[in-house]
N, C-alpha and C. Protein backbone atom coordinates (compact mmCIF):
# COMPACT_ATOMS: atom_id res chain seq x y z
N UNK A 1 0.81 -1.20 0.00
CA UNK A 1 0.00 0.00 0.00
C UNK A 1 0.84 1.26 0.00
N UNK A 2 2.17 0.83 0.01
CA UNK A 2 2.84 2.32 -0.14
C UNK A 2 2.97 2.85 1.61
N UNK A 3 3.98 3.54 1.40
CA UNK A 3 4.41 4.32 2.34
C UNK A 3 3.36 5.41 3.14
N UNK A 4 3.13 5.74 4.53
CA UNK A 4 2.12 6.69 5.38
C UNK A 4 3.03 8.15 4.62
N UNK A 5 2.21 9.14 4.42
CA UNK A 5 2.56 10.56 4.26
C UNK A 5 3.08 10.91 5.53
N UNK A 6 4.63 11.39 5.35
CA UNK A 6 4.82 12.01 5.87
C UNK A 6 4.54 13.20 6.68
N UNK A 7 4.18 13.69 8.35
CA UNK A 7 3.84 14.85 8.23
C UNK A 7 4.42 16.10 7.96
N UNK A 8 3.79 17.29 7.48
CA UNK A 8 4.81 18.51 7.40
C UNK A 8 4.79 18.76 8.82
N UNK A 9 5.71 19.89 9.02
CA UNK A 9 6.27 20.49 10.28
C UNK A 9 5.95 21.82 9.81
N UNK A 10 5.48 22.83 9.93
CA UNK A 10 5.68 24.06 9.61
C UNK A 10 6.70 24.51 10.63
N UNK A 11 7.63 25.28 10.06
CA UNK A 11 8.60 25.96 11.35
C UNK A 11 8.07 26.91 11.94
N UNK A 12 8.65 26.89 13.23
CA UNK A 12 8.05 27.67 14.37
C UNK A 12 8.53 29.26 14.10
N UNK A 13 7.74 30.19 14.03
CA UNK A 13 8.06 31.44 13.87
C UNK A 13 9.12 31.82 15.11
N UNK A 14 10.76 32.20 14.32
CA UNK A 14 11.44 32.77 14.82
C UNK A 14 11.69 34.41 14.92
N UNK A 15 12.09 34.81 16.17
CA UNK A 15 12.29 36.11 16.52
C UNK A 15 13.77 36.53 17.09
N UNK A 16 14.29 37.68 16.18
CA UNK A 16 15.23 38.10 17.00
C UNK A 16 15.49 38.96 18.10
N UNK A 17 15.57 38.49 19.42
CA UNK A 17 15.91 39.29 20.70
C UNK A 17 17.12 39.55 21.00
N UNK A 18 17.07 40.95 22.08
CA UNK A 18 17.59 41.13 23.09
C UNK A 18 17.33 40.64 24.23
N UNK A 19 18.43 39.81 24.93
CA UNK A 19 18.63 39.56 26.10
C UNK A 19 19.08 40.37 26.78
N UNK A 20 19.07 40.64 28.01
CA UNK A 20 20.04 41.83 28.29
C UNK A 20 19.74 41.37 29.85
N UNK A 21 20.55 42.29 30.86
CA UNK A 21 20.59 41.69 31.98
C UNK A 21 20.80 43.77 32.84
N UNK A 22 19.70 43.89 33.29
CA UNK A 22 19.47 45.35 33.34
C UNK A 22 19.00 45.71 35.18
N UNK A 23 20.24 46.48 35.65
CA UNK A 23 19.84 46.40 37.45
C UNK A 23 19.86 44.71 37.88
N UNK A 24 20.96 43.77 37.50
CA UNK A 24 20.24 43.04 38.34
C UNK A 24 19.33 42.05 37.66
N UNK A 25 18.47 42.72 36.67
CA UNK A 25 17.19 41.25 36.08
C UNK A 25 17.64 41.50 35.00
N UNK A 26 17.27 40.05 34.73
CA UNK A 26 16.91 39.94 32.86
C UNK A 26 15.91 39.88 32.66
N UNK A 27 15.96 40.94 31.05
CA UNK A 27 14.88 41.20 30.23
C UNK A 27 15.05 40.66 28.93
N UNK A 28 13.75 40.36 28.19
CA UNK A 28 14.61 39.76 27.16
C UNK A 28 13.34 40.55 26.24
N UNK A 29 13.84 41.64 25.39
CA UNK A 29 13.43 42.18 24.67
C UNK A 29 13.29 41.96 23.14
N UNK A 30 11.91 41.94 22.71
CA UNK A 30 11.32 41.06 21.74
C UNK A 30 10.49 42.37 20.67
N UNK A 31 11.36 42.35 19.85
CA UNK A 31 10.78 43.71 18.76
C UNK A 31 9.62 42.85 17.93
N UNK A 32 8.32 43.38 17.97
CA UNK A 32 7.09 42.60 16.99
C UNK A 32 6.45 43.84 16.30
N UNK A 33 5.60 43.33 15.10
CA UNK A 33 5.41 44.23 14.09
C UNK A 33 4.36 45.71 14.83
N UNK A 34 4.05 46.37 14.26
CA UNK A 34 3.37 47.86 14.71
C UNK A 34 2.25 47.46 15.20
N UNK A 35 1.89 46.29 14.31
CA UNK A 35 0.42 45.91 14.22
C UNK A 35 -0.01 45.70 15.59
N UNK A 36 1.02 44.95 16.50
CA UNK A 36 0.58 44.71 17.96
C UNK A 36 0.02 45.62 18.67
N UNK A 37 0.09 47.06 18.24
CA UNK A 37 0.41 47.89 18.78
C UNK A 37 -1.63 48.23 18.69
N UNK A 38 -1.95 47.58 17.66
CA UNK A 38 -3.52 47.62 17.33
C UNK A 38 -4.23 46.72 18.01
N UNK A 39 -3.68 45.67 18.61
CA UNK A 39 -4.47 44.78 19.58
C UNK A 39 -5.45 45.27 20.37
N UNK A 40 -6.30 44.25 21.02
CA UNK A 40 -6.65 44.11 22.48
C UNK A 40 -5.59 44.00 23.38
N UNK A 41 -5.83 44.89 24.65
CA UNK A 41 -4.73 44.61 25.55
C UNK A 41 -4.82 42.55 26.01
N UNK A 42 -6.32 42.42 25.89
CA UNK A 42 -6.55 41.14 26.21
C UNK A 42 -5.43 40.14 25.75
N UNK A 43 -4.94 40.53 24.19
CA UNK A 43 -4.38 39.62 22.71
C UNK A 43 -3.26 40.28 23.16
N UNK A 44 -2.88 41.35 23.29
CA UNK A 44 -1.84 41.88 23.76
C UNK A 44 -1.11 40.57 24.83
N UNK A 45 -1.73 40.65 25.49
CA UNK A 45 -1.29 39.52 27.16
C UNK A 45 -1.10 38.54 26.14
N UNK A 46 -1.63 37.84 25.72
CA UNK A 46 -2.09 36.24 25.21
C UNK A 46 -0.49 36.28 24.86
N UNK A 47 -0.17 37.09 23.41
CA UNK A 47 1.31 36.91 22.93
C UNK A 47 2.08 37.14 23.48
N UNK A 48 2.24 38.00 24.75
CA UNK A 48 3.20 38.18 25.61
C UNK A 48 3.36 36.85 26.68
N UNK A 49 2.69 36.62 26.95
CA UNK A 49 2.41 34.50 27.42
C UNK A 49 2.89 33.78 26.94
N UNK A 50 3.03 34.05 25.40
CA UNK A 50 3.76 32.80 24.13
C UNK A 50 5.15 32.73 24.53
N UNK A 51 5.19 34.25 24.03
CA UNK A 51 7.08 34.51 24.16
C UNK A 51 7.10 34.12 25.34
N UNK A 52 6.64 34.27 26.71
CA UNK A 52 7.51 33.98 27.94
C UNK A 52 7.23 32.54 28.14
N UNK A 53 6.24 32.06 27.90
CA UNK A 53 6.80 30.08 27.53
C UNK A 53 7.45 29.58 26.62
N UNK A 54 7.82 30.75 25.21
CA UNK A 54 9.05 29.92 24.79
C UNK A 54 10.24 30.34 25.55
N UNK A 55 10.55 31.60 26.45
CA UNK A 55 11.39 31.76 26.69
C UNK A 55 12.18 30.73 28.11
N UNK A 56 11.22 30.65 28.29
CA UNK A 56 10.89 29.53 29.70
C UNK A 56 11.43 27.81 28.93
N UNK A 57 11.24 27.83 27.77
CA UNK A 57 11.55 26.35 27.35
C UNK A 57 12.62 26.51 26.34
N UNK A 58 13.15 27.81 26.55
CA UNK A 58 14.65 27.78 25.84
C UNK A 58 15.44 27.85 26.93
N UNK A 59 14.88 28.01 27.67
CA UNK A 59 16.23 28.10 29.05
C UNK A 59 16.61 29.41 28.89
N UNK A 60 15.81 30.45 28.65
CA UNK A 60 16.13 31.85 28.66
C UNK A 60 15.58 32.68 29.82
N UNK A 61 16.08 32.87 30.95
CA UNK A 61 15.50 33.43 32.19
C UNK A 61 15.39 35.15 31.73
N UNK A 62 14.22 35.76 32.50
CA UNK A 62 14.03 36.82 32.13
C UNK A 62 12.33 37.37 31.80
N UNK A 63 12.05 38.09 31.85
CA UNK A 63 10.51 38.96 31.27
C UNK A 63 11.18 39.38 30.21
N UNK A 64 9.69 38.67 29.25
CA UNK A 64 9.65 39.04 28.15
C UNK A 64 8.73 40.56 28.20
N UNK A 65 9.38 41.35 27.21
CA UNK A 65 9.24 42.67 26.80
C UNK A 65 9.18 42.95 25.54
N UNK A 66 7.14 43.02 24.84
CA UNK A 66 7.30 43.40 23.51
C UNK A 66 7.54 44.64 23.25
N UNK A 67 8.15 45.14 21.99
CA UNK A 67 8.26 46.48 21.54
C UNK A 67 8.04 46.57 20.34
N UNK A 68 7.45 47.94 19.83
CA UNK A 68 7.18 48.13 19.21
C UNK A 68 6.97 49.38 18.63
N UNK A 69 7.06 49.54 17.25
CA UNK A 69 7.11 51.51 16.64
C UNK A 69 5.31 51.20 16.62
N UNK A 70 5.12 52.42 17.23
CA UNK A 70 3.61 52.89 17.18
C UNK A 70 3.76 54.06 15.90
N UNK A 71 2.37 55.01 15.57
CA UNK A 71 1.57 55.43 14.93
C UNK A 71 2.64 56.85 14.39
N UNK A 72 3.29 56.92 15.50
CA UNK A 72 4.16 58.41 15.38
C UNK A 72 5.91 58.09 15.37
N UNK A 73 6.12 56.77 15.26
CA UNK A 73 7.26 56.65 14.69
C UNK A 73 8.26 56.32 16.00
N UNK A 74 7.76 56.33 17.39
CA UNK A 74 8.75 56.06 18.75
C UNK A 74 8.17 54.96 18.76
N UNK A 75 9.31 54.35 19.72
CA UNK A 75 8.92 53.35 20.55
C UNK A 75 7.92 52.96 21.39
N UNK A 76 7.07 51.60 21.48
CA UNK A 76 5.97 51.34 22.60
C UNK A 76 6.11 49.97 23.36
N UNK A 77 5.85 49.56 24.23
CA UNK A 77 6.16 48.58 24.63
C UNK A 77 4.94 48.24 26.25
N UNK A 78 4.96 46.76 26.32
CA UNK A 78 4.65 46.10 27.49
C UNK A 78 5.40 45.59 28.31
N UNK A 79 5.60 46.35 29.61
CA UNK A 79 6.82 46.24 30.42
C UNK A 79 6.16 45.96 31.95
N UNK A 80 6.90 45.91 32.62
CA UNK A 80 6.19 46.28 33.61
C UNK A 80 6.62 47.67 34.30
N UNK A 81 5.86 47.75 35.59
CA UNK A 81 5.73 49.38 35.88
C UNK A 81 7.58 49.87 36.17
N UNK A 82 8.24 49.04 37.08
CA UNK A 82 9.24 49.73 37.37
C UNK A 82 10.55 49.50 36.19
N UNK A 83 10.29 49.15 35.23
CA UNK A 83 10.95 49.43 33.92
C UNK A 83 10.64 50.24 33.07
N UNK A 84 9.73 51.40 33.10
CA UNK A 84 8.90 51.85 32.17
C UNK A 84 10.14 53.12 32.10
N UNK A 85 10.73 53.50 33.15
CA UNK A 85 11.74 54.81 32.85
C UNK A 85 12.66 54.34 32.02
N UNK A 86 13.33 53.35 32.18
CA UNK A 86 14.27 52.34 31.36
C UNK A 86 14.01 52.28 29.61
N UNK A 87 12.78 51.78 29.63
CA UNK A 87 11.71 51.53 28.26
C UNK A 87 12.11 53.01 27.55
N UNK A 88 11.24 53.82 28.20
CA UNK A 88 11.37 55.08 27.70
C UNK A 88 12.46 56.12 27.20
N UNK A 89 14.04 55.17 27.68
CA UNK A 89 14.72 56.08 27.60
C UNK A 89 15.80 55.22 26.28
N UNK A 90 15.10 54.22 25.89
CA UNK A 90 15.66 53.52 24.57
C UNK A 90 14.85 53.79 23.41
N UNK A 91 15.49 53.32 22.29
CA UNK A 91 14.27 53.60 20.92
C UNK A 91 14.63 51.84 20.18
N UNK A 92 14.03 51.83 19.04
CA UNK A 92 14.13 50.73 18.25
C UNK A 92 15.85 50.79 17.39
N UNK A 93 16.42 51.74 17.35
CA UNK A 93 17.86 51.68 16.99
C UNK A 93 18.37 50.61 18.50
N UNK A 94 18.44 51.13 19.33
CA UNK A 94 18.79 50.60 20.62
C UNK A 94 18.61 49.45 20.68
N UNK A 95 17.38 48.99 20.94
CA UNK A 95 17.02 47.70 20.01
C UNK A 95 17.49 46.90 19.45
N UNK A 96 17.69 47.47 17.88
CA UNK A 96 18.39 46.60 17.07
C UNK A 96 19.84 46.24 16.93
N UNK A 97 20.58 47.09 17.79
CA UNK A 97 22.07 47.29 18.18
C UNK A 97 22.38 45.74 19.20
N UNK A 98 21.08 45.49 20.01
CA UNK A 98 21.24 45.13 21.30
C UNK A 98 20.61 43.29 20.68
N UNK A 99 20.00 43.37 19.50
CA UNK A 99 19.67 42.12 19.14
C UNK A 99 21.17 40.68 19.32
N UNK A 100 20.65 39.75 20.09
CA UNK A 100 21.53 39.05 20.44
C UNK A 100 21.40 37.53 20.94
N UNK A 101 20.40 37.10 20.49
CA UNK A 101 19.35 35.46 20.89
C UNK A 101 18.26 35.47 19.53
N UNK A 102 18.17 34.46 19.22
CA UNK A 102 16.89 34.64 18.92
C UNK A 102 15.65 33.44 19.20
N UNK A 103 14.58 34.10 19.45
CA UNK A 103 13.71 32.52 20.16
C UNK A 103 12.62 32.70 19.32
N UNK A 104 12.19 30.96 19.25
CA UNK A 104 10.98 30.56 18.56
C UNK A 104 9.95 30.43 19.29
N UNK A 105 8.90 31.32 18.78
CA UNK A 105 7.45 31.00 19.40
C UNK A 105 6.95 29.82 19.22
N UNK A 106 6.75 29.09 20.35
CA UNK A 106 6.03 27.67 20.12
C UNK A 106 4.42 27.95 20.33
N UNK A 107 4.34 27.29 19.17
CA UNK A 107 2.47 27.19 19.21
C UNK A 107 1.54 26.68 20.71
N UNK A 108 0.80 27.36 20.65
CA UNK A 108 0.08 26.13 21.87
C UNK A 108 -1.50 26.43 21.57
């Protein structure tokens, strides 16, 4: 009867981060398209959950931190509160200087 079909694999959408290790913690900063920036904060959370269980199953310690260019061309991001002076005082050059891991979102 012939051979079972093989299954495909689609590859897991990869991202390039910053890791960085800032006061003390690591952050691991995750540049995603503008579009996030149009979410629900609800959908907002959901993908910020992804990245920090793949980051959690790469053996990458740290809060994940999306960023992103909003509507007027700066930087935006989901951080938490006592990083937000930090956040604010980088841009997406900074960013991309600082790119240095990169992790795959695993589906779930």
């Amino acid at each position: 009867m012939g051979e079972a079909p093989t299954k495909r694999m689609d590859a897991m959408p990869t991202f390039q981060v910053a890791h960085l290790r800032r006061e003390g913690q690591d952050v691991i900063i995750v540049p995603v398209d503008r579009s996030f920036g149009k979410r629900s904060p609800t959908e907002q959370a959901r993908i910020q959950e992804a990245f920090q269980r793949s980051a959690a199953a790469a053996d990458m310690a740290g809060v994940v931190v999306p960023v992103w260019e909003d509507a007027s061309g700066r930087m935006a991001f989901r951080a938490p509160p006592p990083w937000h002076d930090f956040f604010k005082s980088i841009d997406m050059v900074y960013v991309a200087t600082a790119l240095n891991r990169s992790l795959s979102l695993e589906s779930q």
